[in-house]
PDB file of N, CA and C in Angstrom:
ATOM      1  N   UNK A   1      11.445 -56.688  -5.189  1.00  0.00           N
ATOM      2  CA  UNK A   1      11.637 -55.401  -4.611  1.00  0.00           C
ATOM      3  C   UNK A   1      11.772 -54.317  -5.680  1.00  0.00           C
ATOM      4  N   UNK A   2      12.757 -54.655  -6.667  1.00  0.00           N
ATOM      5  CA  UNK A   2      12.324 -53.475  -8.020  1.00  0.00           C
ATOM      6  C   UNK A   2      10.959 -53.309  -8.411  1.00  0.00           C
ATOM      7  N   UNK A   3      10.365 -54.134  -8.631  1.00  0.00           N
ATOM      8  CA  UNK A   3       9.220 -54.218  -8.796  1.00  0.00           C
ATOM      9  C   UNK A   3       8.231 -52.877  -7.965  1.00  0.00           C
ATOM     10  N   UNK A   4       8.427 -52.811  -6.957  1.00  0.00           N
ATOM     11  CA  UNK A   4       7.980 -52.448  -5.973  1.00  0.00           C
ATOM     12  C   UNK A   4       8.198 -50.696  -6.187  1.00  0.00           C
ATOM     13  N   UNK A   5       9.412 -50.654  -6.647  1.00  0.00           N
ATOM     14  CA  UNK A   5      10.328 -49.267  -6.734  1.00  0.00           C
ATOM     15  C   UNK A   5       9.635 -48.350  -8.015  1.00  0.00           C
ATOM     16  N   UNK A   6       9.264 -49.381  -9.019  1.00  0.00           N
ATOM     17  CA  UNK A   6       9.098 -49.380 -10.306  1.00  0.00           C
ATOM     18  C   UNK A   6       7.211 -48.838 -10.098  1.00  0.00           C
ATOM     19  N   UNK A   7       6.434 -49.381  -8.733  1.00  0.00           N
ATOM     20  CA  UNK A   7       5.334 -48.856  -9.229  1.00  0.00           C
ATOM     21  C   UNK A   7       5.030 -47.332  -8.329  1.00  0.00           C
ATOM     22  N   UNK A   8       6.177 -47.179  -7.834  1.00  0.00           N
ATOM     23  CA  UNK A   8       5.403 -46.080  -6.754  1.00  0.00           C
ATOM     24  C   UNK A   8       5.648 -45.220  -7.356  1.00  0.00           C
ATOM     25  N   UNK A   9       4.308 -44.214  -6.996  1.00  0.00           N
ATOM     26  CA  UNK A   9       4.310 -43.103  -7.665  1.00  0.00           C
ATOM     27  C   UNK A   9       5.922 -41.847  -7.459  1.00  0.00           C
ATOM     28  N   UNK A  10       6.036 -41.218  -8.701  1.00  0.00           N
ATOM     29  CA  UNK A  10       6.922 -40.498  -8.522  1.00  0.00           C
ATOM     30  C   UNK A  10       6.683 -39.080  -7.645  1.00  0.00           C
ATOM     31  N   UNK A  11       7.835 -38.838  -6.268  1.00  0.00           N
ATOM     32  CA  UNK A  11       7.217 -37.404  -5.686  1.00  0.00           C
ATOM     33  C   UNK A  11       7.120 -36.372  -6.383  1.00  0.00           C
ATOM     34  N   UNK A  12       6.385 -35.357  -6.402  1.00  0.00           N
ATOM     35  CA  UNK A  12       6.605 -33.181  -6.783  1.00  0.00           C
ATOM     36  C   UNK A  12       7.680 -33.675  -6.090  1.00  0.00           C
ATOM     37  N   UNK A  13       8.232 -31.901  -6.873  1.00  0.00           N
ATOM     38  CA  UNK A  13       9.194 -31.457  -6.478  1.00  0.00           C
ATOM     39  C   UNK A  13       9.017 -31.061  -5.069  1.00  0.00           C
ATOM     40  N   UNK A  14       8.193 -30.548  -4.664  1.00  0.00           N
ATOM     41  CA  UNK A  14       7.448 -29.939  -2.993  1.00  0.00           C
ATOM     42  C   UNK A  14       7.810 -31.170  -1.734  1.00  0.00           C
ATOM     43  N   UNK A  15       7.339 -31.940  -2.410  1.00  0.00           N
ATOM     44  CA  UNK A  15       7.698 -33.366  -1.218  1.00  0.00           C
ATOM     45  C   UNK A  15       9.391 -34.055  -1.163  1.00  0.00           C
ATOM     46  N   UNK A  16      10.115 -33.738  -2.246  1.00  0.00           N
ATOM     47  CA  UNK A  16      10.794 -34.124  -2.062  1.00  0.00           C
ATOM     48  C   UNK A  16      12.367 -33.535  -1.511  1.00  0.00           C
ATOM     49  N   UNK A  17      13.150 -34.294  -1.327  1.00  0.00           N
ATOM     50  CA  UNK A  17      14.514 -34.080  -0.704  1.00  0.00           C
ATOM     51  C   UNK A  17      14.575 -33.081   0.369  1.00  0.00           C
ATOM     52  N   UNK A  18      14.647 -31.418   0.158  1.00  0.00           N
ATOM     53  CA  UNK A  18      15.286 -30.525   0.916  1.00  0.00           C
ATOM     54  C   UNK A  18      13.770 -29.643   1.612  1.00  0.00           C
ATOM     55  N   UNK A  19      12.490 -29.455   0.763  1.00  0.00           N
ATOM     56  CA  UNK A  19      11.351 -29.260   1.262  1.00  0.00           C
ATOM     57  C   UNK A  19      10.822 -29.795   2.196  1.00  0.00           C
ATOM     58  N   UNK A  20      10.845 -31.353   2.489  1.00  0.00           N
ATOM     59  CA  UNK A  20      10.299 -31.832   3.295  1.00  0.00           C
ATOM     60  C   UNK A  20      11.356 -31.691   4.684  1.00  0.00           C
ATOM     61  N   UNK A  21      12.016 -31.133   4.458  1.00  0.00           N
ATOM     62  CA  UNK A  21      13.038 -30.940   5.921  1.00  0.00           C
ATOM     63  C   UNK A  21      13.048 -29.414   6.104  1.00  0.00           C
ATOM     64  N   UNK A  22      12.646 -28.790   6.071  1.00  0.00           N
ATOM     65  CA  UNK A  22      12.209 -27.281   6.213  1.00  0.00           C
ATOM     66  C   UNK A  22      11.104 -27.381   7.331  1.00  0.00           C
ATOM     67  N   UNK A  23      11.132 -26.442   7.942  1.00  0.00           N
ATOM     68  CA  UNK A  23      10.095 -26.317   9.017  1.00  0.00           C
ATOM     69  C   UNK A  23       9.006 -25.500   8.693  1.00  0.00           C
ATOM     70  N   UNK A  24       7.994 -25.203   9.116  1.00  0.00           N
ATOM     71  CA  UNK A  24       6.979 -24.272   9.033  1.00  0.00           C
ATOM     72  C   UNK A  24       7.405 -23.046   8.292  1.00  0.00           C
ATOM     73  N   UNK A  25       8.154 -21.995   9.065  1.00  0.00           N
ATOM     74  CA  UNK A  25       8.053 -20.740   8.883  1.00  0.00           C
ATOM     75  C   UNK A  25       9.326 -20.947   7.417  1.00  0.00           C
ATOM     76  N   UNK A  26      10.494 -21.799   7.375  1.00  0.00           N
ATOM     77  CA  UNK A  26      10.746 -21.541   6.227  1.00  0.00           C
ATOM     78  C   UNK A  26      10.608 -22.063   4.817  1.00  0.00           C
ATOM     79  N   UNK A  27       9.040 -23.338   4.970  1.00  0.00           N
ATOM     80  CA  UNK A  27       8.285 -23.029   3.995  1.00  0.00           C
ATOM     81  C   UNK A  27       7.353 -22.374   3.471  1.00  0.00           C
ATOM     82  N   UNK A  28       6.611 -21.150   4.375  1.00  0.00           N
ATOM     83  CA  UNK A  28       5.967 -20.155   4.174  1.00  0.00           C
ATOM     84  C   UNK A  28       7.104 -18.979   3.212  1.00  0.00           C
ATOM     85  N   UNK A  29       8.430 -18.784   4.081  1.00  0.00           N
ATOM     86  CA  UNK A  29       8.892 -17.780   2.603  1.00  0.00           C
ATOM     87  C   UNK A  29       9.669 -18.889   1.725  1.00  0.00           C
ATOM     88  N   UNK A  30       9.718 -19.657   1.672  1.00  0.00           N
ATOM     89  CA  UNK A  30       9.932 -20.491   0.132  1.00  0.00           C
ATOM     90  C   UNK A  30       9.102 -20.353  -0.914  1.00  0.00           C
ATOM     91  N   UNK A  31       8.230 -20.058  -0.396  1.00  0.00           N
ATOM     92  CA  UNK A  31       6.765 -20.286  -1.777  1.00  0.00           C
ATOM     93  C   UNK A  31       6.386 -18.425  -2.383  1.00  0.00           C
ATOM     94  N   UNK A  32       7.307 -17.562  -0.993  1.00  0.00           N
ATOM     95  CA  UNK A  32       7.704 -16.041  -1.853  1.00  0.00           C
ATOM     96  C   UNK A  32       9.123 -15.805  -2.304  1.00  0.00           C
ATOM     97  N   UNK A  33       9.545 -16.904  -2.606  1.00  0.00           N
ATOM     98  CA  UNK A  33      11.132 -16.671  -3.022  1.00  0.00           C
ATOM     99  C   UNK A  33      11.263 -15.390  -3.726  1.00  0.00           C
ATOM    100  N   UNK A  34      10.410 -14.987  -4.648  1.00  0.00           N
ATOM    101  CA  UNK A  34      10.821 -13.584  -5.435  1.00  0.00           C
ATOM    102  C   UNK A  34      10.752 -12.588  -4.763  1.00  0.00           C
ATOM    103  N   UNK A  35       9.966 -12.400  -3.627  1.00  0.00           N
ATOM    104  CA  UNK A  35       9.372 -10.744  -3.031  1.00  0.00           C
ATOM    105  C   UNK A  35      10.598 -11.755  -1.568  1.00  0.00           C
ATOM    106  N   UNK A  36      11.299  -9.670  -1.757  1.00  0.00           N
ATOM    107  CA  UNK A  36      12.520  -9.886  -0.671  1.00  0.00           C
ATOM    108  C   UNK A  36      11.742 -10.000   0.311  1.00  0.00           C
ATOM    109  N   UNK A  37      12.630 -10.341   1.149  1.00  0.00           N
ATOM    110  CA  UNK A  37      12.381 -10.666   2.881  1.00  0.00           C
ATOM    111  C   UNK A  37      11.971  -9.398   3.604  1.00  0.00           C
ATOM    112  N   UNK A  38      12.551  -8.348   3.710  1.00  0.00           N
ATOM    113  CA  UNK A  38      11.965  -7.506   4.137  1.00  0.00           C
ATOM    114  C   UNK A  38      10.318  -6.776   4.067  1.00  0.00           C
ATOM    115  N   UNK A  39      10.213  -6.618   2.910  1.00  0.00           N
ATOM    116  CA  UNK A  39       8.755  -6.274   2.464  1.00  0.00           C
ATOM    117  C   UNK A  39       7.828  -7.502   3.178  1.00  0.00           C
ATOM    118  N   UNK A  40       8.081  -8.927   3.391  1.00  0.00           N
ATOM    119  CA  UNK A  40       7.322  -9.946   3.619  1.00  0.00           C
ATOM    120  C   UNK A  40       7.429  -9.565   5.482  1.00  0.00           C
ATOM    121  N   UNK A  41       8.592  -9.152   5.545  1.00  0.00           N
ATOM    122  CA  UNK A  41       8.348  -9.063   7.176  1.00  0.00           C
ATOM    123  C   UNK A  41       7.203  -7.838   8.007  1.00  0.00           C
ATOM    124  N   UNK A  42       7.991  -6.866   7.115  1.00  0.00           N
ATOM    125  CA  UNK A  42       6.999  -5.705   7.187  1.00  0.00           C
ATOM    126  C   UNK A  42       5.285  -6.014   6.807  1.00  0.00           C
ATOM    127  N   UNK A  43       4.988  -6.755   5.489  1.00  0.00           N
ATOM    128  CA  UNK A  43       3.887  -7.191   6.169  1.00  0.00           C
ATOM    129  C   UNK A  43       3.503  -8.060   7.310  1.00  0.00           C
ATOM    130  N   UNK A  44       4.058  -9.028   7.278  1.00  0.00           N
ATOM    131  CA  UNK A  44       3.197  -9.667   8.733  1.00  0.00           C
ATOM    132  C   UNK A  44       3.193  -8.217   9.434  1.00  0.00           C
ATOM    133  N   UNK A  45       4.327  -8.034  10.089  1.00  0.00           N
ATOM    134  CA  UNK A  45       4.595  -7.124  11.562  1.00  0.00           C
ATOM    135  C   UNK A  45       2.758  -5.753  11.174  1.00  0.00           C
ATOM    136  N   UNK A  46       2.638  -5.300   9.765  1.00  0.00           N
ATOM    137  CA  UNK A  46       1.476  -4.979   9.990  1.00  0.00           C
ATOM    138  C   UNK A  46       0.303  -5.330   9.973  1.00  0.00           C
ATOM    139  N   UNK A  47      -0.158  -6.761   9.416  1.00  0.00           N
ATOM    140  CA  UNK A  47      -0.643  -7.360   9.464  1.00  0.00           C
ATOM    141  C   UNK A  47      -1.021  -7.733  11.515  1.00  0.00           C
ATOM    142  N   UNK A  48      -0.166  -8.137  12.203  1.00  0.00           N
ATOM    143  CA  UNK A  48       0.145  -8.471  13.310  1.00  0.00           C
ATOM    144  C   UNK A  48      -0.819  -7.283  13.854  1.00  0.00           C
ATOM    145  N   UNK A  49      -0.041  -6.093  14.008  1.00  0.00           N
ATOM    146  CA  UNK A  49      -0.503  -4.994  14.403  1.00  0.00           C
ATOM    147  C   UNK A  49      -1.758  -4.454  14.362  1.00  0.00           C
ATOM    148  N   UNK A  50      -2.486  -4.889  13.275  1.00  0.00           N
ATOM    149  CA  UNK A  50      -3.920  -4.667  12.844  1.00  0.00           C
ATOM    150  C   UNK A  50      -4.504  -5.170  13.447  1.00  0.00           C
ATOM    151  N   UNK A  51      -4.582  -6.534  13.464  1.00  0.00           N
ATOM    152  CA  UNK A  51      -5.267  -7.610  14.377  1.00  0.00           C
ATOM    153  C   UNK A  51      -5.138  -7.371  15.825  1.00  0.00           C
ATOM    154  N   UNK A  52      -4.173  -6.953  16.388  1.00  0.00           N
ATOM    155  CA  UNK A  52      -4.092  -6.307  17.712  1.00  0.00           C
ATOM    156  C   UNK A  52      -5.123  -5.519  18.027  1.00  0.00           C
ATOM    157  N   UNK A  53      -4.968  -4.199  17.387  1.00  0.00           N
ATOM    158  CA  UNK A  53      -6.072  -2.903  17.327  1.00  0.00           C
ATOM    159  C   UNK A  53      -6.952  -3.234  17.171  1.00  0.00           C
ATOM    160  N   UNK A  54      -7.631  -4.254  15.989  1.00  0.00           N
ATOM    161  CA  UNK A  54      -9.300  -4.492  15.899  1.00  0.00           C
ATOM    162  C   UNK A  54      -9.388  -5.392  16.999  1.00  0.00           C
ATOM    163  N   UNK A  55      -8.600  -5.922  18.090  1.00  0.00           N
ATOM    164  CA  UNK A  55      -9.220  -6.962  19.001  1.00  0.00           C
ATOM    165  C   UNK A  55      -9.214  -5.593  20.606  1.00  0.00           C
ATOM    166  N   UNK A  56      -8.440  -4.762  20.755  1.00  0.00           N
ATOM    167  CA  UNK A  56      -8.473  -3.717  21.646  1.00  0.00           C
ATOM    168  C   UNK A  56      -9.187  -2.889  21.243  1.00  0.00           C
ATOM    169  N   UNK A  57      -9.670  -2.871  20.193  1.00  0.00           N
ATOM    170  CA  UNK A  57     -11.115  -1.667  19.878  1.00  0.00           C
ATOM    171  C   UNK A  57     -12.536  -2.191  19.925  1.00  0.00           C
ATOM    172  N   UNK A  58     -12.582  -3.409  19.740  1.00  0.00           N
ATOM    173  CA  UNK A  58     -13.704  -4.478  20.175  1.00  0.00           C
ATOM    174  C   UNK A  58     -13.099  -4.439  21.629  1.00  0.00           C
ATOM    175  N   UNK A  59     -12.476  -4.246  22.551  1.00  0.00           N
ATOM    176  CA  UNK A  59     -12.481  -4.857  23.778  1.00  0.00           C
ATOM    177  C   UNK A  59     -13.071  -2.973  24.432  1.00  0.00           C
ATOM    178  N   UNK A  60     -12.445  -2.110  23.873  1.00  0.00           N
ATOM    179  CA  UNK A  60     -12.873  -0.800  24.566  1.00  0.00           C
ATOM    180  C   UNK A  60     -14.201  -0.736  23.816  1.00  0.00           C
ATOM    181  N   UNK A  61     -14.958  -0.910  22.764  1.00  0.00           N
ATOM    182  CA  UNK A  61     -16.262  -0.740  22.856  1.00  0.00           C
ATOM    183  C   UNK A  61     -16.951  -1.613  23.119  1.00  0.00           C
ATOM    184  N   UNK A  62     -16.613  -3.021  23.660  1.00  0.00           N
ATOM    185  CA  UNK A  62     -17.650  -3.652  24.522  1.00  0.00           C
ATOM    186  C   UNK A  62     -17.713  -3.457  26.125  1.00  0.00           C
ATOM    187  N   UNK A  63     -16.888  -2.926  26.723  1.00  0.00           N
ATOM    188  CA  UNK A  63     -16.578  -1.943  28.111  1.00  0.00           C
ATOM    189  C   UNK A  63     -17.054  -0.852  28.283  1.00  0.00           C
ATOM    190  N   UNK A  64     -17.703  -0.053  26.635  1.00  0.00           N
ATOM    191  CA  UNK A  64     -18.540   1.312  27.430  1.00  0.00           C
ATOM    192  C   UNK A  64     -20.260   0.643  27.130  1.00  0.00           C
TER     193      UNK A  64
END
Protein backbone atom coordinates (compact mmCIF):
# COMPACT_ATOMS: atom_id res chain seq x y z
CA UNK A 1 0.00 0.00 0.00
CA UNK A 2 2.99 2.57 0.47
CA UNK A 3 4.01 1.57 -2.49
CA UNK A 4 0.98 2.63 -4.01
CA UNK A 5 1.08 6.18 -2.12
CA UNK A 6 4.66 6.54 -3.26
CA UNK A 7 3.67 6.35 -7.08
CA UNK A 8 0.75 8.63 -7.44
CA UNK A 9 1.17 11.54 -8.92
CA UNK A 10 1.46 14.59 -6.69
CA UNK A 11 -1.88 17.14 -6.88
CA UNK A 12 -1.51 21.37 -8.06
CA UNK A 13 -2.21 23.34 -5.74
CA UNK A 14 -5.84 23.97 -7.74
CA UNK A 15 -7.00 20.35 -7.04
CA UNK A 16 -6.16 20.18 -3.86
CA UNK A 17 -7.66 20.48 -0.20
CA UNK A 18 -9.90 23.76 0.04
CA UNK A 19 -10.30 24.40 -4.04
CA UNK A 20 -11.81 21.39 -4.76
CA UNK A 21 -14.66 22.17 -2.21
CA UNK A 22 -15.55 25.57 -3.55
CA UNK A 23 -18.39 25.73 -5.83
CA UNK A 24 -18.63 27.30 -9.20
CA UNK A 25 -19.14 30.91 -8.63
CA UNK A 26 -16.50 30.97 -5.80
CA UNK A 27 -13.94 29.58 -7.99
CA UNK A 28 -14.52 32.04 -10.69
CA UNK A 29 -13.51 35.02 -8.11
CA UNK A 30 -10.65 32.96 -6.65
CA UNK A 31 -8.68 33.07 -9.79
CA UNK A 32 -9.38 37.35 -9.45
CA UNK A 33 -8.26 37.41 -5.95
CA UNK A 34 -6.41 40.80 -6.65
CA UNK A 35 -9.21 42.95 -8.52
CA UNK A 36 -11.81 43.79 -5.56
CA UNK A 37 -15.16 42.38 -5.65
CA UNK A 38 -16.93 45.18 -6.53
CA UNK A 39 -15.36 46.25 -9.85
CA UNK A 40 -15.80 42.27 -10.77
CA UNK A 41 -19.50 42.64 -9.94
CA UNK A 42 -20.04 45.73 -11.75
CA UNK A 43 -18.65 44.04 -14.60
CA UNK A 44 -20.71 41.08 -14.98
CA UNK A 45 -24.00 43.24 -14.00
CA UNK A 46 -22.69 45.19 -17.36
CA UNK A 47 -21.68 42.68 -19.12
CA UNK A 48 -25.30 41.02 -18.25
CA UNK A 49 -26.95 44.13 -19.39
CA UNK A 50 -25.33 44.26 -22.80
CA UNK A 51 -26.28 40.94 -23.74
CA UNK A 52 -29.83 41.78 -22.82
CA UNK A 53 -29.96 44.90 -25.25
CA UNK A 54 -28.15 43.17 -28.20
CA UNK A 55 -30.78 40.22 -27.82
CA UNK A 56 -33.97 43.01 -27.58
CA UNK A 57 -32.48 44.97 -30.46
CA UNK A 58 -32.18 41.83 -32.63
CA UNK A 59 -35.71 40.98 -31.43
CA UNK A 60 -37.17 44.75 -32.40
CA UNK A 61 -35.36 44.65 -35.73
CA UNK A 62 -36.44 41.33 -36.73
CA UNK A 63 -40.31 42.50 -35.96
CA UNK A 64 -40.12 45.53 -38.35
Amino acid sequence: MDNERRDMPQQSDEQSGDFRQLNSVERFYERFRNVPLKYLDRFIIICVAALILVILLGLLDSWS
